[in-house]
N, C-alpha and C. Protein backbone atom coordinates (compact mmCIF):
# COMPACT_ATOMS: atom_id res chain seq x y z
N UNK A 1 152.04 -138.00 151.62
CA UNK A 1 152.55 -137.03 152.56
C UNK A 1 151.80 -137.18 153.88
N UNK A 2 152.58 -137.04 154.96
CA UNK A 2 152.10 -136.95 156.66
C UNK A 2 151.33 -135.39 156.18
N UNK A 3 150.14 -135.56 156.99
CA UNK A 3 149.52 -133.88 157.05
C UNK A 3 148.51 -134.37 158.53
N UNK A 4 148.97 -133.18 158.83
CA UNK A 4 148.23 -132.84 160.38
C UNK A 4 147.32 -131.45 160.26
N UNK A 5 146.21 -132.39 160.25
CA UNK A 5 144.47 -131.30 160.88
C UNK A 5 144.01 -131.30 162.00
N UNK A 6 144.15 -129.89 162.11
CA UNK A 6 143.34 -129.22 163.21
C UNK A 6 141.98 -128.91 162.92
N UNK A 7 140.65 -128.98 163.28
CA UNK A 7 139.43 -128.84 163.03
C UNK A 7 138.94 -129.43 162.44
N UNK A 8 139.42 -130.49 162.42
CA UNK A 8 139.15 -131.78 161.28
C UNK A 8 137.91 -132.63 161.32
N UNK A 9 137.03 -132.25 162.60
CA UNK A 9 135.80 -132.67 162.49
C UNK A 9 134.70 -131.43 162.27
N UNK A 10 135.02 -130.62 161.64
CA UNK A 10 134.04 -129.26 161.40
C UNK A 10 133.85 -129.22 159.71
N UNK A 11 132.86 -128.57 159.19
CA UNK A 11 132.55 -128.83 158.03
C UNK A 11 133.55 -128.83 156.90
N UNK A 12 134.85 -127.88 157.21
CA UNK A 12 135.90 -128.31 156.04
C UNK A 12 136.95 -129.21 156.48
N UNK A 13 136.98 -129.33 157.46
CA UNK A 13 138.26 -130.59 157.74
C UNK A 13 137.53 -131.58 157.44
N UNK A 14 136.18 -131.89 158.05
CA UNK A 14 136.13 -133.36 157.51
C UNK A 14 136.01 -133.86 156.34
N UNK A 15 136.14 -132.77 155.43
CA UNK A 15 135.73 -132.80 153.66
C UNK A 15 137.36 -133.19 153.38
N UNK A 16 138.07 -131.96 154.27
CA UNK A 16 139.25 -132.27 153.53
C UNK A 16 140.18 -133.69 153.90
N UNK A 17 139.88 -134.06 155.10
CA UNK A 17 140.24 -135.45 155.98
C UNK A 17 139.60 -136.30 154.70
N UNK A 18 138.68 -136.41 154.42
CA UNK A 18 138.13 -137.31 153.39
C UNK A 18 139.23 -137.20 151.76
N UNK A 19 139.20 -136.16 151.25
CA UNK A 19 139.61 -135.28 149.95
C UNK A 19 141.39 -136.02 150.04
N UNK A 20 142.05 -135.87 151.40
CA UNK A 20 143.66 -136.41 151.59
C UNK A 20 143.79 -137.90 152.05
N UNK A 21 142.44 -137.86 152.44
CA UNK A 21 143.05 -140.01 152.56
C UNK A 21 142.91 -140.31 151.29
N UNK A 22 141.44 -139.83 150.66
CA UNK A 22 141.04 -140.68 149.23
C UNK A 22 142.67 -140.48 148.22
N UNK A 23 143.37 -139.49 148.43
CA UNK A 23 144.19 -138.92 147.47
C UNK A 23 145.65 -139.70 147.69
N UNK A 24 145.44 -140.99 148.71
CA UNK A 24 146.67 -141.34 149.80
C UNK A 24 147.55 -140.94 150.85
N UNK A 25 147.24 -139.60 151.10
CA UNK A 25 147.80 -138.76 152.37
C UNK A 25 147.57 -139.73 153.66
N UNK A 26 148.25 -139.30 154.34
CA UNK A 26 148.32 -140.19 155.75
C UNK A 26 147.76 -138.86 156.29
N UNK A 27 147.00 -139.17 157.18
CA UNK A 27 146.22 -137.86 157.90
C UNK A 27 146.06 -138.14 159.08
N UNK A 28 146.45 -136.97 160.09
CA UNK A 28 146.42 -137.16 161.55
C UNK A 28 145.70 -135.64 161.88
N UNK A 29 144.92 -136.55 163.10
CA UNK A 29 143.95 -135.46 163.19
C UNK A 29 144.38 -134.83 164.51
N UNK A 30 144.49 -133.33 164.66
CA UNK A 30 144.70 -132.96 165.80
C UNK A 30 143.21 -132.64 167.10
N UNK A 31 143.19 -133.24 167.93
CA UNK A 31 142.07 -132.83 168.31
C UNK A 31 141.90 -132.57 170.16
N UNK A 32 140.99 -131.89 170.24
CA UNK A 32 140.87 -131.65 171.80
C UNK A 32 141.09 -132.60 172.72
N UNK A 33 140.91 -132.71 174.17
CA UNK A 33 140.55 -133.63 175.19
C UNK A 33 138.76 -134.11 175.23
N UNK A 34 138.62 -135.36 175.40
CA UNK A 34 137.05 -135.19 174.94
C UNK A 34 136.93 -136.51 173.82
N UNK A 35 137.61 -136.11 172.81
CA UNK A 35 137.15 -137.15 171.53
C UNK A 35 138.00 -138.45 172.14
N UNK A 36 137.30 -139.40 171.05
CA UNK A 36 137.84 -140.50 171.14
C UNK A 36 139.14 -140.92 170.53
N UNK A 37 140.40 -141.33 171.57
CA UNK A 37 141.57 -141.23 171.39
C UNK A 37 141.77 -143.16 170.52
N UNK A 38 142.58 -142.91 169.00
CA UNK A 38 142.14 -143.60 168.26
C UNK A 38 143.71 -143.66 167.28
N UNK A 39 143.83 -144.08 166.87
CA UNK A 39 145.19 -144.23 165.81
C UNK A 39 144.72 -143.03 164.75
N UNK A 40 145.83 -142.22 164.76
CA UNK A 40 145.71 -140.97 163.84
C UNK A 40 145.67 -140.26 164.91
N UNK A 41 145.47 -139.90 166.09
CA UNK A 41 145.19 -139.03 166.95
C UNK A 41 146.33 -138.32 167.35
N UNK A 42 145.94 -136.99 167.62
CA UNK A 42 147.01 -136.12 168.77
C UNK A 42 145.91 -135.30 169.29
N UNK A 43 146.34 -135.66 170.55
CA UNK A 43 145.73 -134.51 171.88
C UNK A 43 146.51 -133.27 172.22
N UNK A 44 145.60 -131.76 172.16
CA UNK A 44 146.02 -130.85 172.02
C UNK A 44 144.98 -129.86 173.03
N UNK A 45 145.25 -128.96 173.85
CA UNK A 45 144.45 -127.80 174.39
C UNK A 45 145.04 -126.70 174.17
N UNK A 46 144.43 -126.14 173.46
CA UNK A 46 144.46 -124.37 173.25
C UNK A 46 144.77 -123.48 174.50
N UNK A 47 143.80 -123.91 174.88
CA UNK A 47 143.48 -123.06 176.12
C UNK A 47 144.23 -123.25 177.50
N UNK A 48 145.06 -124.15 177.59
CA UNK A 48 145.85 -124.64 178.87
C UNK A 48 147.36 -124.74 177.81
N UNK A 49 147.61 -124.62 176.61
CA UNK A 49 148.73 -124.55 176.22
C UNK A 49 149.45 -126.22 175.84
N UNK A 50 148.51 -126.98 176.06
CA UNK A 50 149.06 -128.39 176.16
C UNK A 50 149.16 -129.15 174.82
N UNK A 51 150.41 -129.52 174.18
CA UNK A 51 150.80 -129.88 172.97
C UNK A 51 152.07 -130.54 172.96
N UNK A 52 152.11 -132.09 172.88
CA UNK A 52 153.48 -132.40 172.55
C UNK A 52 154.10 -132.04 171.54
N UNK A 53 155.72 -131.08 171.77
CA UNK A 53 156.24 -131.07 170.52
C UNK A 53 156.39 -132.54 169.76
N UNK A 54 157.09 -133.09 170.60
CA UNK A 54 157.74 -134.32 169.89
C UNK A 54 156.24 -134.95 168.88
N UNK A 55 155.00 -135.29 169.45
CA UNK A 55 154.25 -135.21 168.75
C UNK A 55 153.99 -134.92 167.20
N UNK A 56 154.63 -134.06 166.72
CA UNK A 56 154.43 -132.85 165.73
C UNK A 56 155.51 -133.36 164.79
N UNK A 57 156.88 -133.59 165.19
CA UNK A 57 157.59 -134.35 163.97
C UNK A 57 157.21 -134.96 163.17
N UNK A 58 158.13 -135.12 161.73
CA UNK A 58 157.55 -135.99 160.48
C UNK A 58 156.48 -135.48 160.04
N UNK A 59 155.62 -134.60 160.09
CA UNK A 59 154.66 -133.69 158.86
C UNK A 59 155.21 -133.16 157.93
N UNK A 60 154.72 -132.70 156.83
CA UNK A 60 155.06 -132.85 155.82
C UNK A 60 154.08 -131.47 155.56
N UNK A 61 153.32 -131.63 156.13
CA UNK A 61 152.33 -130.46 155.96
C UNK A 61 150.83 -130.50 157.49
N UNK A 62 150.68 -129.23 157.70
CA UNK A 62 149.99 -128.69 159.06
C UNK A 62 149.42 -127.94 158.59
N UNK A 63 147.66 -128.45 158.44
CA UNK A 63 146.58 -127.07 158.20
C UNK A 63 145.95 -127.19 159.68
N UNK A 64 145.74 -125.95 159.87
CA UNK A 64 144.88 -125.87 160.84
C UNK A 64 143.61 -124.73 160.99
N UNK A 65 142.50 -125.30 161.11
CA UNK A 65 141.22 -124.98 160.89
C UNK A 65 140.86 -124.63 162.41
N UNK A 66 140.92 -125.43 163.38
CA UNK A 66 140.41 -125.31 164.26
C UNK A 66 140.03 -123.51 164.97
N UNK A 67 138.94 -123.74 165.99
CA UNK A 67 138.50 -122.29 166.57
C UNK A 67 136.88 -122.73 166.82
N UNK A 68 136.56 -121.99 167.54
CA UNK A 68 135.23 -121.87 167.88
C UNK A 68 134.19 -121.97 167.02
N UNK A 69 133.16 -122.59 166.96
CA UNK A 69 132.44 -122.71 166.04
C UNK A 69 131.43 -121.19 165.41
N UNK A 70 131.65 -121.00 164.38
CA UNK A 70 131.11 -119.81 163.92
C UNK A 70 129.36 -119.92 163.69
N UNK A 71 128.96 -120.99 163.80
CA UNK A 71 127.22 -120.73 163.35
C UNK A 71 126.54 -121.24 164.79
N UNK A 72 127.32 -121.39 165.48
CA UNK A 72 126.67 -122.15 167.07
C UNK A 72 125.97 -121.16 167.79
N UNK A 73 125.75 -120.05 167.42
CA UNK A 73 124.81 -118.90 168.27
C UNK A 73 124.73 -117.41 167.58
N UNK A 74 124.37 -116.77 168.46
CA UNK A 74 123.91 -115.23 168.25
C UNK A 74 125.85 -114.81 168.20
N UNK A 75 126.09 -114.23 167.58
CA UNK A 75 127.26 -112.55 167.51
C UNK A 75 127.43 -112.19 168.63
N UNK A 76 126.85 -112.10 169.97
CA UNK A 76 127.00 -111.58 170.96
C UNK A 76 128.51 -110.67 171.13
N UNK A 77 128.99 -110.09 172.06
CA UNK A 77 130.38 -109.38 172.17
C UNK A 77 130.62 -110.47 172.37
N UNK A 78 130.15 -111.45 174.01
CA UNK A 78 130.89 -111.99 174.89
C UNK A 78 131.16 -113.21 173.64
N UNK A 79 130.53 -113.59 172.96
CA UNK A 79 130.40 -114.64 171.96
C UNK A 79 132.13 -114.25 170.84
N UNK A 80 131.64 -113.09 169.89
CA UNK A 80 133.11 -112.81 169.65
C UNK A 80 133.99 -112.65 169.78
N UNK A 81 134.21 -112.54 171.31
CA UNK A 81 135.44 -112.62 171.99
C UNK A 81 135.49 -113.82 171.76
N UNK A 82 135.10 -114.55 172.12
CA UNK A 82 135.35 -116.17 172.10
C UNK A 82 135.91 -116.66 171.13
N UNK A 83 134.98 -116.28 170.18
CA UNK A 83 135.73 -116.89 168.12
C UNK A 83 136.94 -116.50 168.14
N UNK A 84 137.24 -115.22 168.73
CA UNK A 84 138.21 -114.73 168.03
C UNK A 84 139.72 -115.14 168.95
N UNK A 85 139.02 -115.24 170.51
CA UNK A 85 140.36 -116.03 171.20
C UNK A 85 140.96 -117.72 171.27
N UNK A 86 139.77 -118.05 170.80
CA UNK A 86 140.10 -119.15 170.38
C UNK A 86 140.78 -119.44 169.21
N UNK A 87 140.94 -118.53 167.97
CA UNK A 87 141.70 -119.03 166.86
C UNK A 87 142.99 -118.01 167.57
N UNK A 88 143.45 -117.37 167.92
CA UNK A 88 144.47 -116.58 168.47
C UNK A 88 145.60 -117.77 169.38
N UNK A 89 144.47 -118.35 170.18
CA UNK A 89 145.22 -119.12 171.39
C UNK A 89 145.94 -120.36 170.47
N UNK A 90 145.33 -121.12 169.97
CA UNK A 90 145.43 -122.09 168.76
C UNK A 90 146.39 -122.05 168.22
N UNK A 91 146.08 -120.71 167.65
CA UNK A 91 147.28 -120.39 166.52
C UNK A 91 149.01 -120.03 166.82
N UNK A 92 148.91 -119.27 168.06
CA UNK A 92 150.03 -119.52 168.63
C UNK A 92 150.51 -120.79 169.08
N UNK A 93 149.56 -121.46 169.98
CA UNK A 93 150.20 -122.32 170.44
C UNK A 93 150.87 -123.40 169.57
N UNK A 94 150.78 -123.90 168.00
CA UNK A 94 151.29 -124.54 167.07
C UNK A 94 151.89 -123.51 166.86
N UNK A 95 152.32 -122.25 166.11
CA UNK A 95 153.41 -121.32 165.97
C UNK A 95 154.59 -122.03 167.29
N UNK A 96 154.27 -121.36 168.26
CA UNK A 96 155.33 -121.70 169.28
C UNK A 96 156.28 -123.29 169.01
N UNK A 97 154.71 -124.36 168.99
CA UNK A 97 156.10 -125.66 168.83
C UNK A 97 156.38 -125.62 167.75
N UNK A 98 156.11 -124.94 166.47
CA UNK A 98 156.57 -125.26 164.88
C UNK A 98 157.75 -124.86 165.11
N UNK A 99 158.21 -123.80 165.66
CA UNK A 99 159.30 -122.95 165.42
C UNK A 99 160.27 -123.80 166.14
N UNK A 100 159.83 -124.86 167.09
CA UNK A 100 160.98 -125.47 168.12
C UNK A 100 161.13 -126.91 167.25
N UNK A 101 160.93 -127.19 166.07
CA UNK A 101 160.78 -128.36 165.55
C UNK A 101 162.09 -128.45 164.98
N UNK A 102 162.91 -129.39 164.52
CA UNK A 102 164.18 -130.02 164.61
C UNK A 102 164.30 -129.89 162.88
N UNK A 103 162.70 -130.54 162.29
CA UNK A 103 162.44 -130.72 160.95
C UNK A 103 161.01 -130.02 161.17
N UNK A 104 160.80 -129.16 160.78
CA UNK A 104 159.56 -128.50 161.04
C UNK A 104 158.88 -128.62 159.41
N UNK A 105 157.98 -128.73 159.26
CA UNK A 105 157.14 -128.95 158.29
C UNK A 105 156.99 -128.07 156.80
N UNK A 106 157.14 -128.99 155.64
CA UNK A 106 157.54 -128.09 154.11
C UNK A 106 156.25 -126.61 154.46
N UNK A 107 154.91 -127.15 154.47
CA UNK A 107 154.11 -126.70 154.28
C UNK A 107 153.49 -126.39 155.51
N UNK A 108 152.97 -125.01 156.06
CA UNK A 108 151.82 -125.24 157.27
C UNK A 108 151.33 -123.75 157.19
């Protein structure tokens, strides 16, 4: 099965990136601007809204992990705002293109 990860370099995507190749999954990693753009890749920003739909066809399945990192500092307010707009922004913004998908995905 095609499966597309989001947060796929944070302590459970990369377990599970490991857990779905070993298992034969084809795995594509969704990831920020920044990393190294590589076969398996899709470039995605949360925060500016930037996501090819067309991109997104042919999955089969879409977990997405991604969000702010939870052990990177103090609780602060200004800090939880952050965690918490970052999985918000994320999360819509794949909601939005899932729903515009032609064949949108068994599982996500």
């Amino acid at each position: 099965m095609k499966v597309l990860i989001s947060g796929s370099y944070g302590l459970i995507g990369s377990a599970l990136v490991r857990s779905l190749t070993a298992e034969g999954h084809e795995v594509t990693r969704l990831v920020r601007p920044g990393r190294p753009i590589t076969a398996g890749v899709i470039i995605w920003d949360p925060s500016s809204g930037m996501l090819e739909l067309r991109s997104l066809e042919g999955f089969g399945a879409i977990v997405h992990l991604a969000g702010e990192n939870i052990a990177a500092g103090r609780w602060t307010a200004k800090r939880k705002q952050r965690i918490r707009d970052s999985r918000i922004r994320g999360t819509s913004l794949l909601c939005s293109r899932l729903k515009s998908l032609e064949q949108p995905p068994k599982v996500a």
